[in-house]
N, C-alpha and C. Protein backbone atom coordinates (compact mmCIF):
# COMPACT_ATOMS: atom_id res chain seq x y z
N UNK A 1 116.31 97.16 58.12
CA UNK A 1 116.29 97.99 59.31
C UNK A 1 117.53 97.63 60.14
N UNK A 2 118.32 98.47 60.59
CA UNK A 2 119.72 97.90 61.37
C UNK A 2 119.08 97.51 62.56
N UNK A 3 119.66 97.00 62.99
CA UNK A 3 119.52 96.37 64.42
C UNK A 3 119.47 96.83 65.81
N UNK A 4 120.35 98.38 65.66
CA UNK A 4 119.90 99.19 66.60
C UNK A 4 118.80 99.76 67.04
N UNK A 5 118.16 100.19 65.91
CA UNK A 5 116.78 100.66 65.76
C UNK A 5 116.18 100.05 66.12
N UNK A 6 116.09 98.74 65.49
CA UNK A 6 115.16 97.39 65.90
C UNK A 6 114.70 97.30 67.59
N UNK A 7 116.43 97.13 67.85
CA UNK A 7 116.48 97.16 69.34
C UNK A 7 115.69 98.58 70.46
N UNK A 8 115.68 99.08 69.92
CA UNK A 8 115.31 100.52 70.78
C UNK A 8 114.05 100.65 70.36
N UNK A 9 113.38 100.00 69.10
CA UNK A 9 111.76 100.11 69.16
C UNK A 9 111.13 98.83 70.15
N UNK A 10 111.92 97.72 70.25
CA UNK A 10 111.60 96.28 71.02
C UNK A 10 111.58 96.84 72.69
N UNK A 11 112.55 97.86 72.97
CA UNK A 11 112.73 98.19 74.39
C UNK A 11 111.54 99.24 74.77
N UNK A 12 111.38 99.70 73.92
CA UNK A 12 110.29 101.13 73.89
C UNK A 12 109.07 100.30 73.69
N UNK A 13 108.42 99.63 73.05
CA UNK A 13 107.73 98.69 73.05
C UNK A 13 107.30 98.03 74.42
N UNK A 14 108.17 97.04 74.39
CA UNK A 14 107.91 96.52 75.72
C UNK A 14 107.77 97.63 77.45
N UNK A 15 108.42 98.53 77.46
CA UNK A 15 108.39 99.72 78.17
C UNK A 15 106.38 99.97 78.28
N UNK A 16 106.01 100.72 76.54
CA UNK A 16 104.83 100.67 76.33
C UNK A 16 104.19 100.46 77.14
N UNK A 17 104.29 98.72 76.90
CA UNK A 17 103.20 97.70 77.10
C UNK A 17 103.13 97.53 78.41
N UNK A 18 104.08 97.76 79.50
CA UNK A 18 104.45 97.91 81.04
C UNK A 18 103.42 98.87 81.39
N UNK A 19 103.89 100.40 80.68
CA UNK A 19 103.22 101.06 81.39
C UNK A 19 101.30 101.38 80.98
N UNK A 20 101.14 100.83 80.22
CA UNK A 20 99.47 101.10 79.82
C UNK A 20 99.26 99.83 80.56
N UNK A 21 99.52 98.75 81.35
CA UNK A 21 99.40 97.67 82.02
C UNK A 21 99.26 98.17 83.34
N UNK A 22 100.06 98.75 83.82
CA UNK A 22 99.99 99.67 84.97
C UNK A 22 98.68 101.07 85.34
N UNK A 23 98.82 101.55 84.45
CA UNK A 23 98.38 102.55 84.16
C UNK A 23 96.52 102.03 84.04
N UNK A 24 96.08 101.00 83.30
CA UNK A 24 94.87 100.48 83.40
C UNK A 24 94.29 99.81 84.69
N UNK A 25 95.34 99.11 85.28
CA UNK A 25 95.86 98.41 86.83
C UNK A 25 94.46 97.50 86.46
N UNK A 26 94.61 96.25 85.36
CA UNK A 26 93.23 95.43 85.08
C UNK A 26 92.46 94.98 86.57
N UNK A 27 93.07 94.38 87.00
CA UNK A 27 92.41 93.66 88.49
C UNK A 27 92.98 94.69 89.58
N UNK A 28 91.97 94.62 90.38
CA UNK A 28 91.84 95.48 91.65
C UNK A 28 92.37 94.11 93.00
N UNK A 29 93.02 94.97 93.95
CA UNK A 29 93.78 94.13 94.93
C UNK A 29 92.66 93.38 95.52
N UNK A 30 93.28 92.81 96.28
CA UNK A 30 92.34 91.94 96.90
C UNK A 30 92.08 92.42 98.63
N UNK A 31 90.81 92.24 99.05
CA UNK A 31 90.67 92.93 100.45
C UNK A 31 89.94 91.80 101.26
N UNK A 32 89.95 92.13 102.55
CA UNK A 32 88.77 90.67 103.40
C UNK A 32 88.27 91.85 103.68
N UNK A 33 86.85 92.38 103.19
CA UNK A 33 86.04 92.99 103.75
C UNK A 33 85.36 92.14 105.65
N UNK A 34 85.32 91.34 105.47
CA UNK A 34 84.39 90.18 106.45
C UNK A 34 85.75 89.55 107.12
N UNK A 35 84.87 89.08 108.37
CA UNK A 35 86.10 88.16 109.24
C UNK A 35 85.43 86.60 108.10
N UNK A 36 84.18 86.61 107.99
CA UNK A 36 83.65 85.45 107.42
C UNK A 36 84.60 84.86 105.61
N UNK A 37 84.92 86.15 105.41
CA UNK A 37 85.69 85.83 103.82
C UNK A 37 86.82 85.86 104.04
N UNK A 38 87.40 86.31 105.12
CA UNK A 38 88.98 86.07 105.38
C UNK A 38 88.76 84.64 105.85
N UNK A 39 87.99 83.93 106.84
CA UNK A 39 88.25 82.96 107.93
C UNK A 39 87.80 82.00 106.27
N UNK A 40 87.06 81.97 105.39
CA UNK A 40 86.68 81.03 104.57
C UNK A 40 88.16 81.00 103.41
N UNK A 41 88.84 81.65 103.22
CA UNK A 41 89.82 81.53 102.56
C UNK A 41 91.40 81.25 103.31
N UNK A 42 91.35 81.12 104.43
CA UNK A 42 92.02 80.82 105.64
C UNK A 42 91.85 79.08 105.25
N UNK A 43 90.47 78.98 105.78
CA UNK A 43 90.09 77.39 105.56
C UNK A 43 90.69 76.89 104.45
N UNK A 44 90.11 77.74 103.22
CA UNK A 44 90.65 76.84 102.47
C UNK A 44 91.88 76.52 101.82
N UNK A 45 92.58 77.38 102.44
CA UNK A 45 94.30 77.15 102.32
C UNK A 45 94.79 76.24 103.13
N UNK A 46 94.48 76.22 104.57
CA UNK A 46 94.76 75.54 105.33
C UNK A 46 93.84 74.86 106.00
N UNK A 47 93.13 73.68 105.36
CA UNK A 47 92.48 72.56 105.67
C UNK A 47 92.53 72.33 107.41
N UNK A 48 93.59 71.76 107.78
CA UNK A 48 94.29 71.26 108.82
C UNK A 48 94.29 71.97 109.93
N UNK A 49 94.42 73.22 109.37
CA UNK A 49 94.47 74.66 111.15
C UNK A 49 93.16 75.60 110.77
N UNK A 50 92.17 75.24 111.23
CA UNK A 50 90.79 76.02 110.93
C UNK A 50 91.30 77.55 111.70
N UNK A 51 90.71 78.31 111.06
CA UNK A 51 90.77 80.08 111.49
C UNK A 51 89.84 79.68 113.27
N UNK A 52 90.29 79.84 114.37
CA UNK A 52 89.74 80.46 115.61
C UNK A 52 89.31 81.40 115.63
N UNK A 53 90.22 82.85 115.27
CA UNK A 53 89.74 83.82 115.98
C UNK A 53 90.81 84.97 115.02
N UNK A 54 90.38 86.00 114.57
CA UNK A 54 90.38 86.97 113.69
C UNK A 54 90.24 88.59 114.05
N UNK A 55 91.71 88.33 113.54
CA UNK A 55 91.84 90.57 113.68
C UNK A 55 92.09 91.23 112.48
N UNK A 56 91.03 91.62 111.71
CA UNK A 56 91.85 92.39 109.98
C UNK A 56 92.10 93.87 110.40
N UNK A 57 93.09 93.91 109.90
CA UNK A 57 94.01 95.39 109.84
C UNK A 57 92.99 96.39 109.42
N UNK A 58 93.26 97.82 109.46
CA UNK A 58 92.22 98.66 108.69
C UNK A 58 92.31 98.94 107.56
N UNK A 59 93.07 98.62 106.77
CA UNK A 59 93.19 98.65 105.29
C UNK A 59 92.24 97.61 104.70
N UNK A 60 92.46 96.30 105.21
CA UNK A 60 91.68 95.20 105.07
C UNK A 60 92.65 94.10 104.03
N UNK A 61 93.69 94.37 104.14
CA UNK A 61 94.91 93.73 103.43
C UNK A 61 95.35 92.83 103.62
N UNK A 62 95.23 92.99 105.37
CA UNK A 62 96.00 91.88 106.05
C UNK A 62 95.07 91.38 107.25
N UNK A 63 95.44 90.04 107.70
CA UNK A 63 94.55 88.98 108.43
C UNK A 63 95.67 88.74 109.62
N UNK A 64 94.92 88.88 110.80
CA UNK A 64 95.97 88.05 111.46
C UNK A 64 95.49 87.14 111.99
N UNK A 65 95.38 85.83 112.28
CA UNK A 65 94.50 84.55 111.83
C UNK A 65 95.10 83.86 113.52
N UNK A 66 93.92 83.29 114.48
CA UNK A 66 94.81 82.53 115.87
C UNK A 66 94.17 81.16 115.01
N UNK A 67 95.55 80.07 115.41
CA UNK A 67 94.71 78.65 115.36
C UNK A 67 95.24 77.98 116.41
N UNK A 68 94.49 76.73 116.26
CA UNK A 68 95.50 76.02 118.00
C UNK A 68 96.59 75.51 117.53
N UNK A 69 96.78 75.85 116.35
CA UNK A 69 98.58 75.57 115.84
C UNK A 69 99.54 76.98 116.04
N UNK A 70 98.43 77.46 116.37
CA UNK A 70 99.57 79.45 116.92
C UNK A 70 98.76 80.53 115.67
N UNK A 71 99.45 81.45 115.79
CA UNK A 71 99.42 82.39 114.79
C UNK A 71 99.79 82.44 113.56
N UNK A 72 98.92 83.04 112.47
CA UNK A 72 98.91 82.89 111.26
C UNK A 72 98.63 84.15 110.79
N UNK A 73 99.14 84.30 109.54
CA UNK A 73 98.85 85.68 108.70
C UNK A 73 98.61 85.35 107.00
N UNK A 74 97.31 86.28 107.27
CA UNK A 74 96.48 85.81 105.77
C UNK A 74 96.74 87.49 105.25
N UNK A 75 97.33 87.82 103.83
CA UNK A 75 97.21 89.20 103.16
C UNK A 75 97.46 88.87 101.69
N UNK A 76 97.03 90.26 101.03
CA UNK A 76 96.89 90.34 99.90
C UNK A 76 98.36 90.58 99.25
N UNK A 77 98.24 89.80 98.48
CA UNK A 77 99.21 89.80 97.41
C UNK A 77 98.94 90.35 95.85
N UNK A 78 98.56 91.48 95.91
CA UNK A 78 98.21 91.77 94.45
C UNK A 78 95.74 91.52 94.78
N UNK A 79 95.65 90.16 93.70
CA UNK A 79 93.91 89.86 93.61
C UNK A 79 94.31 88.46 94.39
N UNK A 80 95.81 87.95 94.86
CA UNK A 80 95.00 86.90 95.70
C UNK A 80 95.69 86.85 96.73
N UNK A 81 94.89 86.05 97.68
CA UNK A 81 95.71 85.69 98.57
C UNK A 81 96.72 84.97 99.41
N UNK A 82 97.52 85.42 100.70
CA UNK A 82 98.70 84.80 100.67
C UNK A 82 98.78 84.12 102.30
N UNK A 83 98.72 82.80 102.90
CA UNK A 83 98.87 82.73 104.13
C UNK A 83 99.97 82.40 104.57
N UNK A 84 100.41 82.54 106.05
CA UNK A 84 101.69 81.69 106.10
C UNK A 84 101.01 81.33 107.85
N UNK A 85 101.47 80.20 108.04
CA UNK A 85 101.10 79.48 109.89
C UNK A 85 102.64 79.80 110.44
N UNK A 86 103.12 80.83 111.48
CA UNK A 86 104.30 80.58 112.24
C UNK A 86 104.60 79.57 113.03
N UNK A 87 105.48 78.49 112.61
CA UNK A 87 106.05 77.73 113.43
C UNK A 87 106.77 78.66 114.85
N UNK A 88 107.73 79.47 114.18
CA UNK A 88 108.65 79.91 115.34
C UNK A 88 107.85 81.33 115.28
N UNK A 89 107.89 82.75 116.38
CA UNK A 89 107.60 84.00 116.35
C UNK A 89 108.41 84.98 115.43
N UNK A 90 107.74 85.50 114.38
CA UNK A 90 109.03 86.33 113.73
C UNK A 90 109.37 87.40 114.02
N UNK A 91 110.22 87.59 113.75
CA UNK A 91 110.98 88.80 114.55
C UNK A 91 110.30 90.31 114.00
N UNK A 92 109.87 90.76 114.89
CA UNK A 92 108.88 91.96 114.77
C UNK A 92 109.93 93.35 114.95
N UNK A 93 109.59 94.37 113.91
CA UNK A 93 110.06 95.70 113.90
C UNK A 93 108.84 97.02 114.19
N UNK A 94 108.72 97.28 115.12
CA UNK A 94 107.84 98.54 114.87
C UNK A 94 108.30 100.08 114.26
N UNK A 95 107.75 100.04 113.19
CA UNK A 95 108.06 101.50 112.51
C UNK A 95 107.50 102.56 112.40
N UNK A 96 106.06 102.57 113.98
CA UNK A 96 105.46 103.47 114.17
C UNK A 96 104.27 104.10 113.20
N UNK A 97 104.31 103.36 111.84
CA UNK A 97 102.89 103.03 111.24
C UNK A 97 102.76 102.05 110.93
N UNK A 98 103.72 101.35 111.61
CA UNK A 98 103.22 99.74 111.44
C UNK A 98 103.90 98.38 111.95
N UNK A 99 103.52 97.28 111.69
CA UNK A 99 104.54 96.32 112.15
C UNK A 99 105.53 96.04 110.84
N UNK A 100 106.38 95.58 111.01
CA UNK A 100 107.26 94.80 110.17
C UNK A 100 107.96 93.05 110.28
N UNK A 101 107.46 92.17 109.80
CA UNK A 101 107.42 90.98 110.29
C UNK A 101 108.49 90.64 109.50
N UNK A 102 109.99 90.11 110.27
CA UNK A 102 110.97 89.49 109.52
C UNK A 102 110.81 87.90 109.73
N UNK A 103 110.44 87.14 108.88
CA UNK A 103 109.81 85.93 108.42
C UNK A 103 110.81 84.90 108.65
N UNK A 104 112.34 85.15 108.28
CA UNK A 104 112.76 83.99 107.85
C UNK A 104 112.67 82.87 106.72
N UNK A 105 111.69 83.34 105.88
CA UNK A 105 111.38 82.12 105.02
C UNK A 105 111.31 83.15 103.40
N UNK A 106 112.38 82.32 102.46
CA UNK A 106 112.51 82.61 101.96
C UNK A 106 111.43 83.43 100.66
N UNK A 107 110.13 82.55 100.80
CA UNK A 107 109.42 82.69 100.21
C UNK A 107 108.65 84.33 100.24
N UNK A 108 108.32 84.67 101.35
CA UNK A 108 107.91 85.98 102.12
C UNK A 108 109.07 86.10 102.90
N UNK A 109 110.09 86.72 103.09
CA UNK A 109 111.27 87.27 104.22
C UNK A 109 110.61 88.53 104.74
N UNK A 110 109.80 89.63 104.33
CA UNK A 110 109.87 90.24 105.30
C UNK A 110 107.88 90.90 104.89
N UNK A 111 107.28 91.31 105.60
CA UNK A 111 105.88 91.57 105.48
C UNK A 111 105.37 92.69 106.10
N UNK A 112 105.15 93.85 105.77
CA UNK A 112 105.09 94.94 106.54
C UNK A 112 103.16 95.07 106.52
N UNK A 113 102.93 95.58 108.04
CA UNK A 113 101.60 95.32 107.82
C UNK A 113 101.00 96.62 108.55
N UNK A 114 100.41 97.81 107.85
CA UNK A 114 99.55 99.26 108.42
C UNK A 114 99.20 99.18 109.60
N UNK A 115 99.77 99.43 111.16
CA UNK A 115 98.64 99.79 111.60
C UNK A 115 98.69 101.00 112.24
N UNK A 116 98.35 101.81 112.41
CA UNK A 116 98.01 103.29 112.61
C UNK A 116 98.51 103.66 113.87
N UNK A 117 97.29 102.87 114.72
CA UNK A 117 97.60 102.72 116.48
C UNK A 117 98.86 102.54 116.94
N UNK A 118 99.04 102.80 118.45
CA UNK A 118 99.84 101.94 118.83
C UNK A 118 99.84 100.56 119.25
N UNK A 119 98.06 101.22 119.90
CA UNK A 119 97.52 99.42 120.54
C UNK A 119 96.93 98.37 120.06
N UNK A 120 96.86 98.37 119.02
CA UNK A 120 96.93 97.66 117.84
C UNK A 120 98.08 97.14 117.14
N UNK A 121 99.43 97.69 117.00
CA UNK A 121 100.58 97.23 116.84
C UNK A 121 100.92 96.49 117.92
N UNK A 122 100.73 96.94 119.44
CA UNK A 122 100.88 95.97 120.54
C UNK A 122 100.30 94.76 121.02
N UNK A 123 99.21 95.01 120.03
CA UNK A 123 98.07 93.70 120.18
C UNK A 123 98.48 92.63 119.61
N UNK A 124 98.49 92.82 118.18
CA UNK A 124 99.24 92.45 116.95
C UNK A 124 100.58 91.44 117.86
N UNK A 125 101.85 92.33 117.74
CA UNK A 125 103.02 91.79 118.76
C UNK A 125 102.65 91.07 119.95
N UNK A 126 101.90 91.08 120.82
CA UNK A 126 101.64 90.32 121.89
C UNK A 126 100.84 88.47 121.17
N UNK A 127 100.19 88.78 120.43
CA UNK A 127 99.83 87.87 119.63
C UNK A 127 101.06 87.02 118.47
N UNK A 128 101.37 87.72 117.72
CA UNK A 128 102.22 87.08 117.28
C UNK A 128 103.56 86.37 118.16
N UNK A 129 104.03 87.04 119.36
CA UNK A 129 104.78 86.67 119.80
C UNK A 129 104.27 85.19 121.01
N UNK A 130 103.08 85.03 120.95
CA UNK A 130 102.62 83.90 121.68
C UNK A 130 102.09 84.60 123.29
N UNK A 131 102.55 85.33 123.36
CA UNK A 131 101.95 85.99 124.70
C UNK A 131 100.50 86.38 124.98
N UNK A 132 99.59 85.98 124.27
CA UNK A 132 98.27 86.13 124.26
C UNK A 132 96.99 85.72 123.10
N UNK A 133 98.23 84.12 123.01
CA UNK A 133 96.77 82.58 122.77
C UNK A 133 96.29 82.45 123.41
């Protein structure tokens, strides 16, 4: 078999296997139905800064988590989940369906999070920015 061929059944192949992977979507995302299953997976990421006090988005994607170490954000990443504790306030974008959190950290740099409202995006921002621990 020449090698071209080879090559263009290996690419088509793997292509395939992408899209019936997609297309089946095996695991379903992950949601905090409950402040109780967000605040328990909060805990157990972060031992050290217990969940206070809890606002989930209406999608149910995203967490926005108070501790007496500041603000925190718990969301779905795919089936699991992802927290991060702000040391500093990140720099917030409103895009009018939502917030946009520029992170700074390489790991998550930027986190866009639904919210519909306005006063709910302002809630959100007043919170994250420390203006209403």
């Amino acid at each position: 078999m020449p090698l071209t061929l080879l090559l263009v059944f290996v690419v088509l192949g793997i292509a395939g296997i992408f899209l019936l992977i997609r297309a089946l979507h095996p695991t379903p995302d992950l949601t905090f139905g409950d402040a109780a299953q967000a605040s328990a997976i909060w805990d157990r990421q972060n031992p050290d800064m217990p969940a206070r006090k809890l606002h989930i988005a209406p999608g149910c994607g995203h967490v926005l988590v108070e501790t007496d170490a500041g603000p925190g954000l718990l969301w779905a990443f795919g089936a699991d989940p992802v927290s991060r504790l702000f040391d500093t306030a990140p720099q917030l974008v409103d895009t009018g369906r939502g917030l946009t959190l520029i992170t700074h950290d390489f790991t998550a740099p930027k986190v866009t999070i639904p919210l519909a409202d306005a006063a709910s995006r302002a809630a959100w921002a007043a919170i994250l920015t420390g203006q209403e621990i």
